[in-house]
Protein backbone atom coordinates (compact mmCIF):
# COMPACT_ATOMS: atom_id res chain seq x y z
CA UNK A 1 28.10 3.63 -25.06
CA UNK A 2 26.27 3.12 -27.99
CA UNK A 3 28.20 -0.18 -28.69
CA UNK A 4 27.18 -1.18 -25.33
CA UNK A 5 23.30 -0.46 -26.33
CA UNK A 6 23.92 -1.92 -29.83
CA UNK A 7 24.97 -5.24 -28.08
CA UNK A 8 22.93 -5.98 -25.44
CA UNK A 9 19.64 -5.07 -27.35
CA UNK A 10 20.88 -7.52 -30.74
CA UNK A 11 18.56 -9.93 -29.08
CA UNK A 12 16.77 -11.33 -25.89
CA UNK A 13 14.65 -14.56 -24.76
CA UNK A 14 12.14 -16.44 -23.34
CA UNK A 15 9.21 -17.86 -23.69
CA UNK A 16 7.92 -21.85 -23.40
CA UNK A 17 8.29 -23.34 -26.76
CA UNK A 18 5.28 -26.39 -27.64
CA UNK A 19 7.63 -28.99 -29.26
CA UNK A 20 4.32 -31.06 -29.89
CA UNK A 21 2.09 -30.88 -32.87
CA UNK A 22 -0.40 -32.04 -30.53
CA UNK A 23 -0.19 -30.48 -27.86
CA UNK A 24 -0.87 -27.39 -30.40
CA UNK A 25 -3.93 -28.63 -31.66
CA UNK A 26 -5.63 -29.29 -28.18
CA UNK A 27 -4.78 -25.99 -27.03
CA UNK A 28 -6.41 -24.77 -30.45
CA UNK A 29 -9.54 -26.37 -29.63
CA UNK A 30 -9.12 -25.06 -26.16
CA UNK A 31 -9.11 -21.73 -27.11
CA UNK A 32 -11.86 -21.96 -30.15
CA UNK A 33 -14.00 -23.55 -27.00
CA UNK A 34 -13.54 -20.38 -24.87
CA UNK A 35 -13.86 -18.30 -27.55
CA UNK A 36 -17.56 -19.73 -28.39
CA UNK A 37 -18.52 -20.02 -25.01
CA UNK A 38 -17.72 -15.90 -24.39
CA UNK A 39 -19.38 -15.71 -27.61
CA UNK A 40 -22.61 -17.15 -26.13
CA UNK A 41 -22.56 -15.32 -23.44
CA UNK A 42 -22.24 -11.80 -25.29
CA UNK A 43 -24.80 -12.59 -27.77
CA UNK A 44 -27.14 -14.01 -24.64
CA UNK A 45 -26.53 -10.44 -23.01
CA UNK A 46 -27.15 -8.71 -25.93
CA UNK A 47 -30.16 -9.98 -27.02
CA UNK A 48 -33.27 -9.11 -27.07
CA UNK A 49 -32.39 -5.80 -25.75
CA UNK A 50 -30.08 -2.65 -26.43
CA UNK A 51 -28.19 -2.27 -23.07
CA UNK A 52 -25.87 -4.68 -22.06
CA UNK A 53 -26.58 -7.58 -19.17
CA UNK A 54 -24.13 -7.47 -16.53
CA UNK A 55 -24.94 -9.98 -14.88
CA UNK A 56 -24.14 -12.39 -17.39
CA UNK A 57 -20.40 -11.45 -16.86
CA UNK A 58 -19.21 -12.07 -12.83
CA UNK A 59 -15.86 -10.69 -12.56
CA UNK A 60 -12.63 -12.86 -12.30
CA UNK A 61 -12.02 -11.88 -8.36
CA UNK A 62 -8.49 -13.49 -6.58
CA UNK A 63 -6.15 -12.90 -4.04
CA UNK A 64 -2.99 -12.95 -3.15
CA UNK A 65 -1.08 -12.90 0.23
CA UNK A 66 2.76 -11.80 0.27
CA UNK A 67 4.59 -12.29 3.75
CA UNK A 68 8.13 -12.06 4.68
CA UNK A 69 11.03 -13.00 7.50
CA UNK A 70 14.36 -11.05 6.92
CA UNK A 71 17.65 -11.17 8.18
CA UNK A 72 20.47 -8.42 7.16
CA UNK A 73 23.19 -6.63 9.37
CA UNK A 74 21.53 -3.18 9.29
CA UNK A 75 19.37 -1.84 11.96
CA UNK A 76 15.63 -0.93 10.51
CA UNK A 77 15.99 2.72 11.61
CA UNK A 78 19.13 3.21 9.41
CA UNK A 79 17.87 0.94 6.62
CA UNK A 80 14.39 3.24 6.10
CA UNK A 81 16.03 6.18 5.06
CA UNK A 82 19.04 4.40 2.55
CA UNK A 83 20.68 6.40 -0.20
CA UNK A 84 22.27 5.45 -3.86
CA UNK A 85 25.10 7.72 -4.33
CA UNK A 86 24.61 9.89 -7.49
CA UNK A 87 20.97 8.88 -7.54
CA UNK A 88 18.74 8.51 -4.42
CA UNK A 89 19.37 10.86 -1.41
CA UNK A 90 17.41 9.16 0.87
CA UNK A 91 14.36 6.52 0.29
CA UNK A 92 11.07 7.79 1.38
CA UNK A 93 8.90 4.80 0.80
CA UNK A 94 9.89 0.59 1.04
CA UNK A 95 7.01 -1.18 0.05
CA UNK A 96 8.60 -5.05 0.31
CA UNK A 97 10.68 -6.42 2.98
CA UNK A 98 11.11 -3.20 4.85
CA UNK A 99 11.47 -4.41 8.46
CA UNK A 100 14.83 -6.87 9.94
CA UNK A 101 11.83 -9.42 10.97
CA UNK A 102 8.76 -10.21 9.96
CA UNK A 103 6.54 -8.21 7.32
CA UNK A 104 3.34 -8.31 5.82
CA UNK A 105 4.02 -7.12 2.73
CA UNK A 106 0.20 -6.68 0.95
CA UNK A 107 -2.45 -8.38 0.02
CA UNK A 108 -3.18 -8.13 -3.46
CA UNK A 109 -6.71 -7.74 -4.81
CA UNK A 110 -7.31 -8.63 -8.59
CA UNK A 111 -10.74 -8.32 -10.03
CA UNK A 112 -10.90 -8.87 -14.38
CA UNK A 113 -14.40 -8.61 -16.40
CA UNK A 114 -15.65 -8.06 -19.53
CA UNK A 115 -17.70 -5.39 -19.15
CA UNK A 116 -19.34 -4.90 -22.07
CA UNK A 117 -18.81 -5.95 -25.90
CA UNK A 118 -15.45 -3.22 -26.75
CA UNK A 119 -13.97 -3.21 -23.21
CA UNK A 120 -12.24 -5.21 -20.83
CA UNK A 121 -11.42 -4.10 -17.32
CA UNK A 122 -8.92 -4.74 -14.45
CA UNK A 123 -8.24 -3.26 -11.39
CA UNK A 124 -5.68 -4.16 -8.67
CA UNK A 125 -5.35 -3.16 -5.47
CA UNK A 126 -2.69 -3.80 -2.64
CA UNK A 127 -3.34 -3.58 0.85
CA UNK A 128 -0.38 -2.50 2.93
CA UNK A 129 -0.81 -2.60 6.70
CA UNK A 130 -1.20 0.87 7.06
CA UNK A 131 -2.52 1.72 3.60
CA UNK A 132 -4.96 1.07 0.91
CA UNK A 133 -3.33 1.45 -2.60
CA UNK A 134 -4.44 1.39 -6.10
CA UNK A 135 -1.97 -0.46 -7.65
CA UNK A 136 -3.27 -0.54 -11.04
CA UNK A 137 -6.84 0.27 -12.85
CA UNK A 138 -7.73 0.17 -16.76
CA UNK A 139 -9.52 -0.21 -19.40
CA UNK A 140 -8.56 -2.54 -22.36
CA UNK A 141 -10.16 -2.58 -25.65
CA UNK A 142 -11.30 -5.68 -27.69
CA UNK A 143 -11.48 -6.54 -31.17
CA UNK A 144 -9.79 -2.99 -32.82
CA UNK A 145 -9.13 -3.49 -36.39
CA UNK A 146 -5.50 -3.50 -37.65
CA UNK A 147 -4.24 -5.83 -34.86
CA UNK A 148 -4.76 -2.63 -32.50
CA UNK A 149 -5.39 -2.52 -28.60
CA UNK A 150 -5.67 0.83 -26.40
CA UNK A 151 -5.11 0.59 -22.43
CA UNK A 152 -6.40 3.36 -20.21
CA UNK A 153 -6.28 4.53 -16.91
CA UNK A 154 -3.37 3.27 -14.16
CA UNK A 155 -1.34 0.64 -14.82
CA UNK A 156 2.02 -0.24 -15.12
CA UNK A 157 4.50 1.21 -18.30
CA UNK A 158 5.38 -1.29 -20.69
CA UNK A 159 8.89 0.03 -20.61
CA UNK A 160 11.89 -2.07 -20.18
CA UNK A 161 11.80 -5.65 -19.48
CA UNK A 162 10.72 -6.66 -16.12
CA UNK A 163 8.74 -2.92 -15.30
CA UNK A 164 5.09 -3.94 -16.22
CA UNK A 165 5.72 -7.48 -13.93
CA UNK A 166 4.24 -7.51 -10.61
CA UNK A 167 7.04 -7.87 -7.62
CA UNK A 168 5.55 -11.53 -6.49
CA UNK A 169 5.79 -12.74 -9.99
CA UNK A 170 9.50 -11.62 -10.58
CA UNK A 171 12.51 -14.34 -10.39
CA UNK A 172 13.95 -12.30 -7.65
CA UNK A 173 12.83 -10.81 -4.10
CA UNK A 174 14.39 -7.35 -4.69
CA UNK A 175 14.42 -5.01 -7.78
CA UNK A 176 17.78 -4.61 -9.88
CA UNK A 177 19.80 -2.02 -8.32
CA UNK A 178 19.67 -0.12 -11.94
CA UNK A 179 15.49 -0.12 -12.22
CA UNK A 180 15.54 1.15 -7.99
CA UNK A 181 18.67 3.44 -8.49
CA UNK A 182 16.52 5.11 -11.96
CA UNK A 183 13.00 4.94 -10.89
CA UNK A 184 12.52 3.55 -7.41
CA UNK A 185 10.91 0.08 -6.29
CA UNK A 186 7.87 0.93 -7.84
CA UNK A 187 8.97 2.17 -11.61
CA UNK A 188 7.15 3.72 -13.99
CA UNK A 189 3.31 3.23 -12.75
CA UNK A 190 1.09 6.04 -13.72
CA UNK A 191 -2.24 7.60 -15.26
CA UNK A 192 -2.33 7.68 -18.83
CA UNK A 193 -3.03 5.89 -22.28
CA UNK A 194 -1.52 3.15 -24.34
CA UNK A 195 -1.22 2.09 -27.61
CA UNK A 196 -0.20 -1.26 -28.96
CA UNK A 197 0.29 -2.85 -32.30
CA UNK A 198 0.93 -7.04 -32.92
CA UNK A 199 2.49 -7.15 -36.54
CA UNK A 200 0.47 -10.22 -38.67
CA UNK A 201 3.56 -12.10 -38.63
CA UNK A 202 4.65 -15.52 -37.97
CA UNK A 203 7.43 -14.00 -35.03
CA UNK A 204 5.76 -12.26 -32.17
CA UNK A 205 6.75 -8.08 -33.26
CA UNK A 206 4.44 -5.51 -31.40
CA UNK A 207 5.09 -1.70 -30.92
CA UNK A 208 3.85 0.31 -28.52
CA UNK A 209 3.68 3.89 -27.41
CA UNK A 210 2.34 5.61 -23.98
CA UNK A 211 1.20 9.35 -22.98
CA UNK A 212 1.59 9.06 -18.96
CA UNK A 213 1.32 12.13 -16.56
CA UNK A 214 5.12 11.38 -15.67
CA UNK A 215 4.78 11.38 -11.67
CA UNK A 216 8.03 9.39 -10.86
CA UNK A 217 10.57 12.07 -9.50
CA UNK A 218 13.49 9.85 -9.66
CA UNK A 219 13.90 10.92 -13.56
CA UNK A 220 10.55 12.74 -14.50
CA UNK A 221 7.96 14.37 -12.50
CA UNK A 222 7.54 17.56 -13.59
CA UNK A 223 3.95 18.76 -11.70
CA UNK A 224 2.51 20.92 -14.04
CA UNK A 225 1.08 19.07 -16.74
CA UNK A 226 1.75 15.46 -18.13
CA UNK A 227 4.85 15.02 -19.56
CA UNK A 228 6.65 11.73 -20.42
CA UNK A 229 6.20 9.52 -23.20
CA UNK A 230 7.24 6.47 -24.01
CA UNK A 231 7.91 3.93 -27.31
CA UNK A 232 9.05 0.45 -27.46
CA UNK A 233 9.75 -2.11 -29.89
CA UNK A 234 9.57 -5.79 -28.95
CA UNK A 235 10.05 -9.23 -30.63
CA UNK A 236 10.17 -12.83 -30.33
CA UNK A 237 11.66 -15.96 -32.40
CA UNK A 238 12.78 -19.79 -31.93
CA UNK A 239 16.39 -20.87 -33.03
CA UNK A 240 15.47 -24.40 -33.57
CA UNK A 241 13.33 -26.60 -31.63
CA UNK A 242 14.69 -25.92 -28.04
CA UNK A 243 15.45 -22.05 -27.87
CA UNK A 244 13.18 -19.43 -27.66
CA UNK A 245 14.60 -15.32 -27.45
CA UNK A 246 12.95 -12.20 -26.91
CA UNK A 247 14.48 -8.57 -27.12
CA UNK A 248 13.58 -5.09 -27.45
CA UNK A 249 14.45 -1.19 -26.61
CA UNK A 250 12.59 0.95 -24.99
CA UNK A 251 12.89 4.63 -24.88
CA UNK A 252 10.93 6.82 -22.13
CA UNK A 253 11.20 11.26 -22.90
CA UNK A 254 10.08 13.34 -20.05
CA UNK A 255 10.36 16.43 -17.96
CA UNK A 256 12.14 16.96 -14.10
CA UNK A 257 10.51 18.43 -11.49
CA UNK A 258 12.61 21.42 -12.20
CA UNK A 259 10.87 21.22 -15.74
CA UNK A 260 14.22 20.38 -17.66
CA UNK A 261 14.66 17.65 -20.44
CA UNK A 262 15.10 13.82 -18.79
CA UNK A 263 15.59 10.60 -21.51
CA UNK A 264 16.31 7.23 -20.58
CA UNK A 265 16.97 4.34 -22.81
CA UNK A 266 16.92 0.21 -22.23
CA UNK A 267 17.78 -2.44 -23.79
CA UNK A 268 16.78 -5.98 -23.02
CA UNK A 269 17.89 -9.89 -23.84
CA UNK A 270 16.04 -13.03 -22.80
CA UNK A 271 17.42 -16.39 -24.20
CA UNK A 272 15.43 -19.57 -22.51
CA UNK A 273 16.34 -22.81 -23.32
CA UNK A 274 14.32 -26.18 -23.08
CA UNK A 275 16.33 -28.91 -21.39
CA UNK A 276 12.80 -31.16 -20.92
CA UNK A 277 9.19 -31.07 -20.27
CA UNK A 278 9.79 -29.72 -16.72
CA UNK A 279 13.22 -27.87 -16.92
CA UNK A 280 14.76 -24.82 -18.84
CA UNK A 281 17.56 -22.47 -18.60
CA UNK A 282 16.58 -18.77 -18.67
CA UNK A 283 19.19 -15.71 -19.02
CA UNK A 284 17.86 -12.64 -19.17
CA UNK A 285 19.41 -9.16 -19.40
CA UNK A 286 19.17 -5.05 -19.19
CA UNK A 287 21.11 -2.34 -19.57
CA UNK A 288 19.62 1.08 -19.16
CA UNK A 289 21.79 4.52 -19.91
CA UNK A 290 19.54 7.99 -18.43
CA UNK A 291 20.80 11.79 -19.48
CA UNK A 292 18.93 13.69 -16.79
CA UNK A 293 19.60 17.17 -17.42
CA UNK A 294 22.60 16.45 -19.52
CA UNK A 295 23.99 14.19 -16.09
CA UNK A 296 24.49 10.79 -17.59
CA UNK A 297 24.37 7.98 -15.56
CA UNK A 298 24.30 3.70 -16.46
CA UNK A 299 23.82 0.18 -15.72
CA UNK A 300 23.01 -2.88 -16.02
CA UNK A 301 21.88 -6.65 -14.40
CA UNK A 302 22.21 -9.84 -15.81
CA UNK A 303 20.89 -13.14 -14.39
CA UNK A 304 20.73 -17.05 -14.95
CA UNK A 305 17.86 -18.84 -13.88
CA UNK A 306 17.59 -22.98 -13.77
CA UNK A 307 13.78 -24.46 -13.67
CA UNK A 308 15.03 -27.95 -12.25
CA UNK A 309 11.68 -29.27 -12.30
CA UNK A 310 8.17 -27.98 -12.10
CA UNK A 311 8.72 -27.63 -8.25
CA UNK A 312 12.02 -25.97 -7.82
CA UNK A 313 14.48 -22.92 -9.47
CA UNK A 314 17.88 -21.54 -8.67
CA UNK A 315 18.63 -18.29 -9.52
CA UNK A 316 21.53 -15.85 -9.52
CA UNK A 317 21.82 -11.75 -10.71
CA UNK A 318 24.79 -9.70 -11.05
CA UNK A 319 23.77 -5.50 -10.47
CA UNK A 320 25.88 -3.00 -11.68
CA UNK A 321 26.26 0.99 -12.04
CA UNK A 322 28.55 1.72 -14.93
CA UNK A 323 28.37 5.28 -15.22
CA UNK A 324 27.64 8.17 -12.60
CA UNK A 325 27.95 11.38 -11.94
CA UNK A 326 31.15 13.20 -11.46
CA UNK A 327 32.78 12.30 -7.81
CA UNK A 328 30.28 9.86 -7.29
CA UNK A 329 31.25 6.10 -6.85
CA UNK A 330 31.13 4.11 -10.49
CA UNK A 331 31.34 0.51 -8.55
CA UNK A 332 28.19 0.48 -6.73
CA UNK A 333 26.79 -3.34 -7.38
CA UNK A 334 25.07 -6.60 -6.10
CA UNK A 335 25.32 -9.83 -6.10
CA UNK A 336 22.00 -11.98 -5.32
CA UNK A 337 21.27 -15.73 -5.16
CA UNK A 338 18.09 -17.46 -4.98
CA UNK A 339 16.25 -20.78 -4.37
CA UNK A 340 12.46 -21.28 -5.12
CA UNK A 341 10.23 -23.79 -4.43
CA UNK A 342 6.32 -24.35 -5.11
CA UNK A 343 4.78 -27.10 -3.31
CA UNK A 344 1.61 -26.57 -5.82
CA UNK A 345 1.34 -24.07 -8.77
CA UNK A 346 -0.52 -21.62 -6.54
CA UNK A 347 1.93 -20.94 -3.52
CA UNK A 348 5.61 -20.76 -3.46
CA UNK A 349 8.74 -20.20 -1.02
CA UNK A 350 11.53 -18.38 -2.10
CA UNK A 351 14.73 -17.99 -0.28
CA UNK A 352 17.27 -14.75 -1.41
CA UNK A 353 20.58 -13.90 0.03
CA UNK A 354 21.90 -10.92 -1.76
CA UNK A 355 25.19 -8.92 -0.90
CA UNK A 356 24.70 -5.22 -1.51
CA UNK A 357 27.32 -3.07 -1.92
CA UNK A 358 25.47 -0.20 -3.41
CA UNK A 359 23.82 1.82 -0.11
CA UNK A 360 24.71 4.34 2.04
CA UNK A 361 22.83 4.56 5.84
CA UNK A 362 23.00 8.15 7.25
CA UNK A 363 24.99 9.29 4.15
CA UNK A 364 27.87 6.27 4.84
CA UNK A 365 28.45 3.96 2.15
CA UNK A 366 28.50 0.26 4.06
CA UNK A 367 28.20 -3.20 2.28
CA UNK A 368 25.24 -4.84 3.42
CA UNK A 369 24.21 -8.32 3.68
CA UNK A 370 21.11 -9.47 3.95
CA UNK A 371 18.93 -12.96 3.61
CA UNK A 372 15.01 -12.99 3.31
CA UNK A 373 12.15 -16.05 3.43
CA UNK A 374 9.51 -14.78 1.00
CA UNK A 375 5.94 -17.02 1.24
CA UNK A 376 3.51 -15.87 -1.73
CA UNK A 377 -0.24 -17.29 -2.15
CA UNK A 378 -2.87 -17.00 -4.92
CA UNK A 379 -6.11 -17.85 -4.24
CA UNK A 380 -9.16 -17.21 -7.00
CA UNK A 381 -9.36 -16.88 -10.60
CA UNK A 382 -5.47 -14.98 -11.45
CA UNK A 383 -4.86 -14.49 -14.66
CA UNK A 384 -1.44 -15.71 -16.57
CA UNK A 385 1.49 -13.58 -16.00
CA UNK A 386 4.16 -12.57 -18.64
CA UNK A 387 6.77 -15.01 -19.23
């Protein structure tokens, strides 16, 4: 097992390489030019008086609209209450896609402002049809010495790969089966503080470490007090002019609800390489190994994305559980294909057929198929998300 980590967390990828000496010098003066102009503005709001102007900093407000039309061969009163065997008796909550139909699946409010001259802050907020949710809220710092930032409040772990990444700005429609079988749809998403450290070096190398309250019951969520804490290590290089990888491990220490010990580890890959100015290749990998209580359980995804221009991707993922509990099944998997297009940079369709063979409806293990129509919108000032 620990070859398995060993291998899959040697290295990892991604990440748009500027293979023009100009093109870095405009977006140098680019960024010295937004730079002065925030500059102006703080110095305007702090002038001439000791409290701070608010005024003089409107928030970044945008929205975005996430719809869906799904096909699959299960009736929706046996897929709401779908089990993972050796993980997930039955699901209480499906957020995306939940109805053989049509769904609204939110509408996302962002709002972004300096508020001041140490803080940032962001808030998020999803709006269900039949609920109003906080999706994330927080405070960042600005300008700590040391290369040092501190986030605070609700928002999503840095954990893992993929688990900080909003669902409409993943590759795929659906989670992989080993993040949903370990910590739901959702994933780690919780109250707490963060700390972060960017190494002064030419290759990207940050570490980071989190003190959450540990609410997710799939592996923590012990109610008495906080109790999970996290660490990760995370770094970034070119291999010559066209390749770009990324990689780091995570590891996430907590207590069950039944207050005993819970660890889980991951390791993750991401290799993207530049064909041309408008197409790439992008693999990118996970495994993640849990000891729950001394019950160890694994798995893993793997998938191959193709930007064939700046308008369309195809995308396949493999899903796999390697290791579960005793008489539980070890070849739960999926298999998922996808094609996206985006008429314009701020709306996009994406069509996902995925076979599942990883469920059980009304504690029955059946393969299910299923094929969903995603639409996604973003209207208003959004900021970038992470490659």
């Amino acid at each position: 097992m620990q070859k398995i980590i060993a291998g899959i967390s040697i290295i990892t990828a991604l990440m748009l390489h500027a293979d023009s000496s100009s093109l870095e010098k405009r977006v140098e003066s680019l960024e010295k030019a937004l730079n002065s102009k925030q500059n102006s503005k703080m110095e305007q709001a702090l002038s001439n008086s000791n409290s701070f102007n608010q005024k003089d900093f409107i928030p970044d407000i945008s929205l975005i609209l996430n719809a869906s039309a799904v096909g699959r061969d299960i009736k929706n009163s046996e897929y709401e209450g779908y089990g993972i065997d050796g993980f997930v008796d039955k699901t209480e909550d499906i957020p995306f896609n939940k109805n053989r139909g049509f769904n609204l699946n939110y509408a996302e409010f962002d709002m972004h402002s300096t508020v001041g001259p140490y803080f940032d802050a962001d808030a998020i907020f999803h709006l269900h049809p039949n609920e109003f949710e906080i999706e994330e809220a927080y405070i960042t710092t600005k300008e700590l010495p040391a290369n040092l930032d501190i986030k605070a409040g609700l928002f999503r772990s840095g954990f893992g790969r993929i688990n900080a990444i909003h669902q409409h700005a993943q590759h795929f429609i659906s989670q992989p089966l080993v993040y949903e079988a370990m910590l739901g749809v959702e994933g780690i998403k919780d109250a707490g503080v963060a700390l972060h450290w960017v190494a002064p070096t030419d290759n990207y190398l940050m570490l980071g470490v989190e003190a959450l309250q540990g609410t997710n019951e799939l592996t923590f969520g012990y109610p008495e007090n906080n109790n999970l804490y996290i660490s990760y290590l995370k770094t970034g290089f070119d291999l010559g002019d066209n390749t770009t990888i990324l990689t780091g491990i995570s590891l996430a220490k907590g207590k069950t609800v039944e207050n005993r010990d819970s660890s889980l580890y991951n390791a993750e890959l991401t290799l993207k390489y530049i064909l041309d100015s408008y197409s790439s290749l992008n693999w990118q990998s996970e495994y993640m190994y849990r000891d729950r209580d001394n019950k160890k359980q694994a798995g893993f995804y793997t998938q191959l994305i193709y930007n064939m221009s700046s308008n369309w991707e195809l995308g396949t993922r493999y899903d796999a559980i390697t290791k579960n509990l005793k008489n539980q099944p070890n070849n739960l998997n999926k298999y998922s294909f996808i094609i996206d297009y985006r008429p314009f940079e701020f709306s996009k369709l994406r069509l996902q057929y995925t076979i599942d063979k990883s469920k059980s409806f009304d504690n029955i293990r059946r393969d299910e198929q299923e094929i969903a129509l995603e639409f996604i919108i973003e209207a208003g000032a959004h900021g970038a998300h992470a490659f």
